[in-house]
C-alpha atoms as a PDB file:
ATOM      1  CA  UNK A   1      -0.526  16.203 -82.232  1.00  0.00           C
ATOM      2  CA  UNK A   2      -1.553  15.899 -78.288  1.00  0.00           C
ATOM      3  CA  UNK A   3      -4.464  13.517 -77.866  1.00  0.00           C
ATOM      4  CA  UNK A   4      -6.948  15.769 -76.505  1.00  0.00           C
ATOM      5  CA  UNK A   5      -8.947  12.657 -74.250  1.00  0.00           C
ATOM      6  CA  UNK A   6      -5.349  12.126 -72.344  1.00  0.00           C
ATOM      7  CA  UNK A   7      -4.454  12.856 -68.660  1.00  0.00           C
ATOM      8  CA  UNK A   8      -6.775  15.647 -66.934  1.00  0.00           C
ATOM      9  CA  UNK A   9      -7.966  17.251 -69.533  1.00  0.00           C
ATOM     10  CA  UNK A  10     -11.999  17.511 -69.230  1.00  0.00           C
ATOM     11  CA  UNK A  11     -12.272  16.487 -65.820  1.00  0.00           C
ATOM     12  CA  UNK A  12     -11.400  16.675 -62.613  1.00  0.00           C
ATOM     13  CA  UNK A  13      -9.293  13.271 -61.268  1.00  0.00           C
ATOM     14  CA  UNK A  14     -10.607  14.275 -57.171  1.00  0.00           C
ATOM     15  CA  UNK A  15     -14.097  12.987 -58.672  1.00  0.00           C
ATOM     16  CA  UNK A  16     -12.757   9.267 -58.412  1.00  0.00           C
ATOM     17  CA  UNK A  17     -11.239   9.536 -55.388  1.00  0.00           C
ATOM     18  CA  UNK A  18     -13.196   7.809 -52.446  1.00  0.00           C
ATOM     19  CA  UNK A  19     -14.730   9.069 -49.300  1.00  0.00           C
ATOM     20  CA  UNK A  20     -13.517   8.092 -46.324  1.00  0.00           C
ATOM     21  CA  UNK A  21     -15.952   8.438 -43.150  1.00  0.00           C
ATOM     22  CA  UNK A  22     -14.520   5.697 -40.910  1.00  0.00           C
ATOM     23  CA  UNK A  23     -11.088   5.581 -39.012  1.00  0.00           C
ATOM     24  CA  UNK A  24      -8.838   4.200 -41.253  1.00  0.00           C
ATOM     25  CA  UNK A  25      -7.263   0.572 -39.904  1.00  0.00           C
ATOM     26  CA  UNK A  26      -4.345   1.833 -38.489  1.00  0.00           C
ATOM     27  CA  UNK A  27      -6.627   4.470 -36.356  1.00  0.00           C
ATOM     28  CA  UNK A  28      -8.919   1.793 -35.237  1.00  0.00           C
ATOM     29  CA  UNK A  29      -5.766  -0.782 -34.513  1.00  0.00           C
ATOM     30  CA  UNK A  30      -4.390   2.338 -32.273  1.00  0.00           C
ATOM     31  CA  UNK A  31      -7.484   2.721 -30.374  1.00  0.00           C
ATOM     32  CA  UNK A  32      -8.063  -1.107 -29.609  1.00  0.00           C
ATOM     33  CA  UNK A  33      -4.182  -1.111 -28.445  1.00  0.00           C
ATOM     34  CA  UNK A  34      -5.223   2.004 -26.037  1.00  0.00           C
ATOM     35  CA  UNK A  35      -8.439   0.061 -25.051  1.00  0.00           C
ATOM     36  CA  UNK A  36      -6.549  -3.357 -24.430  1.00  0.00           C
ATOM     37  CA  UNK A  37      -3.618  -1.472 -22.284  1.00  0.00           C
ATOM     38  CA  UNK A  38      -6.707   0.020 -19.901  1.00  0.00           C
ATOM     39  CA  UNK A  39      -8.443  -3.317 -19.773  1.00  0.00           C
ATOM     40  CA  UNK A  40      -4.617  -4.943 -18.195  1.00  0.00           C
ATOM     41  CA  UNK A  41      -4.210  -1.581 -16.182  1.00  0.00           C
ATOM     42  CA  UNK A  42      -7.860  -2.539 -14.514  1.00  0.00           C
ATOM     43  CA  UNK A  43      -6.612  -6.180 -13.873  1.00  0.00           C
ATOM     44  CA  UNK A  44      -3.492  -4.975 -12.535  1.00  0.00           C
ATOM     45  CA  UNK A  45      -4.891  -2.191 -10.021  1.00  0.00           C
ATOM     46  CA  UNK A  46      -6.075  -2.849  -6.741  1.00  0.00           C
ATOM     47  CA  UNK A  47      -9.319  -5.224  -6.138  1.00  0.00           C
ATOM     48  CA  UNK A  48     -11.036  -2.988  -3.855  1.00  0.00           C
ATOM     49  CA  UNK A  49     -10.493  -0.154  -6.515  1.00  0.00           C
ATOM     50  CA  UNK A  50     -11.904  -1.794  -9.292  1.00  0.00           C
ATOM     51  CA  UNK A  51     -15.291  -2.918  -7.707  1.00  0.00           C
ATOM     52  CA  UNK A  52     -15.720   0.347  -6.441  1.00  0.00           C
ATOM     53  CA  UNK A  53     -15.544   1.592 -10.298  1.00  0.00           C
ATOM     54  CA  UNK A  54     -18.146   2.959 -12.326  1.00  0.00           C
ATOM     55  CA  UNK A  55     -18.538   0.760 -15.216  1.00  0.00           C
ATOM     56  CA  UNK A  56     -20.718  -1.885 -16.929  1.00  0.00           C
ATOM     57  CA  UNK A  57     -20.963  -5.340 -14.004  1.00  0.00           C
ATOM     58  CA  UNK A  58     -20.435  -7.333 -17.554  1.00  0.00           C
ATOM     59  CA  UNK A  59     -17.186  -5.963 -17.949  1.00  0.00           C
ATOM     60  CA  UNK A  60     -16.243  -5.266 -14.167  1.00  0.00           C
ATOM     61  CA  UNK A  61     -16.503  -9.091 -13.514  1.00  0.00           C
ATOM     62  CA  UNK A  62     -14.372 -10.216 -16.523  1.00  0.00           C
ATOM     63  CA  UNK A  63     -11.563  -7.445 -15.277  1.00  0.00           C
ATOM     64  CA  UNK A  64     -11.880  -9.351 -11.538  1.00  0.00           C
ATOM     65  CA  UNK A  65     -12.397 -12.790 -12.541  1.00  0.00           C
ATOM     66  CA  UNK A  66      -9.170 -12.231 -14.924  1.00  0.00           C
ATOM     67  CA  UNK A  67      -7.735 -10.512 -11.241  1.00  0.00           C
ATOM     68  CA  UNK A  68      -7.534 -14.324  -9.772  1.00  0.00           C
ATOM     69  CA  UNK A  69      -5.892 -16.588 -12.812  1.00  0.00           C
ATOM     70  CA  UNK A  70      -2.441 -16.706 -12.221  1.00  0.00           C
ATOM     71  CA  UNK A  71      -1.478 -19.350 -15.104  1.00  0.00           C
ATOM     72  CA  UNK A  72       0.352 -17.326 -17.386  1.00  0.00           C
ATOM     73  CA  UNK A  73      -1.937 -19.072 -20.728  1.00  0.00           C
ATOM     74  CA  UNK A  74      -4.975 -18.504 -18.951  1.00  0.00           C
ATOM     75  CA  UNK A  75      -4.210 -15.249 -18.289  1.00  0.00           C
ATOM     76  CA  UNK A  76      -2.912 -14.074 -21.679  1.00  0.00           C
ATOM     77  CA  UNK A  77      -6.081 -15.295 -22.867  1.00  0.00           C
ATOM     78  CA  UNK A  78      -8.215 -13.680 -20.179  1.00  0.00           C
ATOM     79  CA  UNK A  79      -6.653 -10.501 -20.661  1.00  0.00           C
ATOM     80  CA  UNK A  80      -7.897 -10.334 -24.480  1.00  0.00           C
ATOM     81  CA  UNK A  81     -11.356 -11.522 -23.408  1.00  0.00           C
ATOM     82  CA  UNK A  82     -10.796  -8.615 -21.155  1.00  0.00           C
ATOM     83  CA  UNK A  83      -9.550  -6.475 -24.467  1.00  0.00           C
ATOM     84  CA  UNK A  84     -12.993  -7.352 -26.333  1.00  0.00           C
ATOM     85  CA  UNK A  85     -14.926  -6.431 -23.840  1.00  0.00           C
ATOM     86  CA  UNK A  86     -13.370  -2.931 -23.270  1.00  0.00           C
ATOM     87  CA  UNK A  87     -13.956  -2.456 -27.184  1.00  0.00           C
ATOM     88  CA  UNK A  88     -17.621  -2.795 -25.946  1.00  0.00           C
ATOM     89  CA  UNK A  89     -17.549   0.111 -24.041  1.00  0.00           C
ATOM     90  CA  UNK A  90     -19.347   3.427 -25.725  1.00  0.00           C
ATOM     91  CA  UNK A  91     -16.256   6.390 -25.337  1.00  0.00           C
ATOM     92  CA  UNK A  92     -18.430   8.227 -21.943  1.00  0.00           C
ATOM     93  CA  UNK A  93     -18.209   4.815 -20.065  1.00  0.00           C
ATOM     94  CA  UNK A  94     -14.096   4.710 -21.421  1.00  0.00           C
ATOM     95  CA  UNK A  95     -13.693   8.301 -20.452  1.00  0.00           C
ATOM     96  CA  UNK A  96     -14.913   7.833 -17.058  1.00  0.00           C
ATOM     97  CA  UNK A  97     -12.891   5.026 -16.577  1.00  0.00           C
ATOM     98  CA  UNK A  98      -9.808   7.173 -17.331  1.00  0.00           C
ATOM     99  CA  UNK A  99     -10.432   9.622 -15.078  1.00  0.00           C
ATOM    100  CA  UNK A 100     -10.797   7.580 -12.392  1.00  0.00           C
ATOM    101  CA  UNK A 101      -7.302   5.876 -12.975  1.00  0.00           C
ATOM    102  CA  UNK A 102      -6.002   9.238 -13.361  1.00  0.00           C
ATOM    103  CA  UNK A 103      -7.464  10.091 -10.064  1.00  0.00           C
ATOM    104  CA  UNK A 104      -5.609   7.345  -8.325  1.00  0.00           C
ATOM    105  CA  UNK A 105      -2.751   8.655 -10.060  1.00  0.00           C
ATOM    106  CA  UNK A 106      -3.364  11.926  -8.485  1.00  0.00           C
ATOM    107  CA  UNK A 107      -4.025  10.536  -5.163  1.00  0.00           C
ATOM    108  CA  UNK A 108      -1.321   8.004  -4.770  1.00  0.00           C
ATOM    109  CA  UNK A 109       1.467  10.607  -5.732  1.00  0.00           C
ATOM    110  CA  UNK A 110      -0.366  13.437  -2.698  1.00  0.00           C
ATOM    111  CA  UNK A 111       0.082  10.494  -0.342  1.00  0.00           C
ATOM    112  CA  UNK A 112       3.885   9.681  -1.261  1.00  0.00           C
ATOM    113  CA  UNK A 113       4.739  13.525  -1.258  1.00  0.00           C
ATOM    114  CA  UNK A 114       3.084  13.077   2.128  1.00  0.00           C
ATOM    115  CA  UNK A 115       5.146  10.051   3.096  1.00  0.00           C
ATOM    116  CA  UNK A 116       8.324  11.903   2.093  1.00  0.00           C
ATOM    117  CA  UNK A 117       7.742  15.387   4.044  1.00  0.00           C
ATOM    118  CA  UNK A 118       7.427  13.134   7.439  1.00  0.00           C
ATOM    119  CA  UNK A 119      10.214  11.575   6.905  1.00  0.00           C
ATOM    120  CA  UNK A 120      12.261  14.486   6.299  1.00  0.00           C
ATOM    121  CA  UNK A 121      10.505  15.746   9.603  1.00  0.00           C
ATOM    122  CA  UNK A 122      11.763  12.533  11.761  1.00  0.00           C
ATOM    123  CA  UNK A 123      15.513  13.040  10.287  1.00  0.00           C
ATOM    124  CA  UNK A 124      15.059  16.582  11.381  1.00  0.00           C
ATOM    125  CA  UNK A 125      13.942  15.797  14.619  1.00  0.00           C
ATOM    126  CA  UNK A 126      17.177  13.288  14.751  1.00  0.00           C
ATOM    127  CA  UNK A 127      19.156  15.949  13.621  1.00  0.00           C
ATOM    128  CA  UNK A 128      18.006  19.252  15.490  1.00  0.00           C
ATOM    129  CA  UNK A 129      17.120  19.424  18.743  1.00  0.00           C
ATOM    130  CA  UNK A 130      15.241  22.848  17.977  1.00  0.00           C
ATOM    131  CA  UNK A 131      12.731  20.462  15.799  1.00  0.00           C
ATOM    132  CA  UNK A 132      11.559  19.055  18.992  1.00  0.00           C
ATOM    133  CA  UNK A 133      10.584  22.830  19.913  1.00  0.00           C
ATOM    134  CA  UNK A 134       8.782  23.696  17.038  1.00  0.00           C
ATOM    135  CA  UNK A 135       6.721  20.466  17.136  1.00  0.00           C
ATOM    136  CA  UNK A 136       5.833  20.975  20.494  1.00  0.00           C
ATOM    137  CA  UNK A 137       5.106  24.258  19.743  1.00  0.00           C
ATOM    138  CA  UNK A 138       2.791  22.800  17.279  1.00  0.00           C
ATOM    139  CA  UNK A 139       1.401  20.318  18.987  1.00  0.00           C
ATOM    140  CA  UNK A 140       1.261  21.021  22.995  1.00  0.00           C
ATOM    141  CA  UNK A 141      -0.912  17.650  23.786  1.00  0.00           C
ATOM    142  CA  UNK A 142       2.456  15.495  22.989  1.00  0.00           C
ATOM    143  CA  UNK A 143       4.414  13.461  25.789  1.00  0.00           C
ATOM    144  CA  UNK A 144       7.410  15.697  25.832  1.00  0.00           C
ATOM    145  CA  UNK A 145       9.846  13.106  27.637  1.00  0.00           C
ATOM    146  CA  UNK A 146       8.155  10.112  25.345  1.00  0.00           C
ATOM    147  CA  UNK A 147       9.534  11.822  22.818  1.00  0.00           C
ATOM    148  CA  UNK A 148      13.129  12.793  23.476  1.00  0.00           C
ATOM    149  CA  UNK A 149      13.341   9.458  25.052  1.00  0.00           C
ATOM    150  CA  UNK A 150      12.855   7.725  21.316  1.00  0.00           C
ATOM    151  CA  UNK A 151      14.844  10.667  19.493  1.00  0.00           C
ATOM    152  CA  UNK A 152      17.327   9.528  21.944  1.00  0.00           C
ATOM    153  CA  UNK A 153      16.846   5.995  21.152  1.00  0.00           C
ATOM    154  CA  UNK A 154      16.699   6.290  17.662  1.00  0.00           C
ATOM    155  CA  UNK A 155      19.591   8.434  17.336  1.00  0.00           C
ATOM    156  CA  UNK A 156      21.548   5.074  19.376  1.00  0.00           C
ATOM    157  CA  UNK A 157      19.818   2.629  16.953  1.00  0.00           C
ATOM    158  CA  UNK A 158      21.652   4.461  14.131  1.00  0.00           C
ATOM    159  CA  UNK A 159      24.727   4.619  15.507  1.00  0.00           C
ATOM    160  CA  UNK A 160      24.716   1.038  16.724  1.00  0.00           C
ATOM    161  CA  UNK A 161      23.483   0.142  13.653  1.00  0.00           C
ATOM    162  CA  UNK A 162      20.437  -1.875  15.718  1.00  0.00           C
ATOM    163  CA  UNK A 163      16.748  -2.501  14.336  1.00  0.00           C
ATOM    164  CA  UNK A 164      14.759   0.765  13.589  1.00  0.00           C
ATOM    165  CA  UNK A 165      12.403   0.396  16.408  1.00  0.00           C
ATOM    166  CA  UNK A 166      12.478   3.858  17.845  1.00  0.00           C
ATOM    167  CA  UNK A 167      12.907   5.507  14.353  1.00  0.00           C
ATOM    168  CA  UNK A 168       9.739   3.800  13.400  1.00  0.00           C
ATOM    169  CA  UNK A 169       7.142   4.794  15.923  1.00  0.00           C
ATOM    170  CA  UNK A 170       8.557   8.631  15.914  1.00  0.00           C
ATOM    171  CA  UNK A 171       7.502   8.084  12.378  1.00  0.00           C
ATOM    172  CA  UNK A 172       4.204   6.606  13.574  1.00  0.00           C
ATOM    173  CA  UNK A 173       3.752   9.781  15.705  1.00  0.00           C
ATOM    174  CA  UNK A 174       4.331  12.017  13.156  1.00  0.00           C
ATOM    175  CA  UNK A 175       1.742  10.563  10.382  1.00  0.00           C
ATOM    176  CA  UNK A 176      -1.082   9.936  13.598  1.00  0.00           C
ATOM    177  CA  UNK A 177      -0.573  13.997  13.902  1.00  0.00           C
ATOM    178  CA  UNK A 178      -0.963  14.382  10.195  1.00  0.00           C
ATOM    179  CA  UNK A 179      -3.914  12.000  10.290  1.00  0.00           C
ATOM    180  CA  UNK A 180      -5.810  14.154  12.761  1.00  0.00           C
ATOM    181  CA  UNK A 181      -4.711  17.303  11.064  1.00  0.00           C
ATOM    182  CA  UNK A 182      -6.107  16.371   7.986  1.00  0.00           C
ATOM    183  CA  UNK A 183      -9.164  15.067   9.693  1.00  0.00           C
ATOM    184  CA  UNK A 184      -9.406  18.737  11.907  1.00  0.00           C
ATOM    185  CA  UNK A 185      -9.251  20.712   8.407  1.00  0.00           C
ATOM    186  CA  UNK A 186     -11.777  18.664   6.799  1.00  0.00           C
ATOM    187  CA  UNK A 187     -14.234  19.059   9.750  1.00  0.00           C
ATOM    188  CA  UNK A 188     -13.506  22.799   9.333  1.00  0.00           C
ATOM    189  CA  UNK A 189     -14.460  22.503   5.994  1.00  0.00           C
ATOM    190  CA  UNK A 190     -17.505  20.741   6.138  1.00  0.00           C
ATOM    191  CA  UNK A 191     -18.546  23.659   9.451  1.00  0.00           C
ATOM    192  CA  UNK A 192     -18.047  26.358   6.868  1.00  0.00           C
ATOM    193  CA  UNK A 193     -19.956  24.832   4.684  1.00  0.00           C
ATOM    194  CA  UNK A 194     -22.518  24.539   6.579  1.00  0.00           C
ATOM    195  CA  UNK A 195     -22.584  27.870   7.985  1.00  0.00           C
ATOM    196  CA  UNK A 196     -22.781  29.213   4.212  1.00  0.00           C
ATOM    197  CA  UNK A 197     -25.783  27.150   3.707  1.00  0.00           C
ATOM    198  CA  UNK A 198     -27.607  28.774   6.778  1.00  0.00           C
ATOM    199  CA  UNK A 199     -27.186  32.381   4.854  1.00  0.00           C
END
């Protein structure tokens, strides 16, 4: 005959299991890795960037303090002195830290894209004498013979395989022209701004 007080008979076995509020350890281990890996990105970034950063002066000074040991001990430790301190951070003070980083992200891939379309302009320029036209076209103010006088130049640097010289300050030309472009459409965009605000 089946003992009647053996296995679930009577009750319910969930009753003894606990209740978990916390992260479990593997949760918590995963989120000190993530903070640890933004407290080395922060030493590794740019100085100017990371005193310019919104975040605790505490935790800003460790990150730029840790910025200036270059013993490779010293910094290991630093860098988990930089760790701890992260883990002090509340998650809005984290989160605004990552968006920041993702910012420069943002910003640093515009400004290569950027990089990359004027270069593709100066080859065209070596490489079609219409892109001259269209440029000028463009942009009347520009020393016409200056300009076909380095095309021509650079185009003999290449061949001669000489220093870039020419090549360079066509290049030069080309991002000054972007510079005050960019600087023209944000004045544009601060006038109509400030013609909306007059409504």
């Amino acid at each position: 005959m089946p003992n009647a007080n053996r296995g679930a008979v009577g009750f319910n076995s969930s009753e003894f299991e606990e209740k978990y509020e916390r992260p479990s350890k593997t949760e918590l281990k995963r989120q000190s890795d993530a903070l640890q890996d933004l407290g080395t990105e922060l030493v590794n970034a740019p100085r100017d960037r990371v005193k310019r950063m919104q975040m605790p002066d505490d935790v800003k000074d460790v990150i730029l303090e840790t910025q200036n040991i270059k013993d490779h001990e010293g910094r290991r430790r630093a860098l988990q002195f930089v760790g701890k301190k992260m883990r002090s951070l509340d998650e809005e003070e984290v989160a605004v830290i990552r968006r920041t980083i993702a910012g420069w992200t943002g910003a640093s891939k515009a400004d290569t894209a950027a990089l990359h379309a004027l270069e593709r302009r100066r080859d065209k320029l070596l490489a079609d004498d219409n892109a001259l036209t269209v440029l000028l076209s463009e942009h009347p103010e520009l020393d016409v013979q200056h300009l076909r006088a380095l095309i021509r130049n650079a185009r003999k640097e290449q061949a001669e395989s000489k220093p870039p010289k020419a090549y360079r300050e066509i290049f030069q030309i080309l991002k000054d022209l972007a510079a005050k472009n960019a600087k023209a459409a944000s004045d544009d965009d601060s006038a109509d701004d400030g013609e909306g605000d007059d409504e």
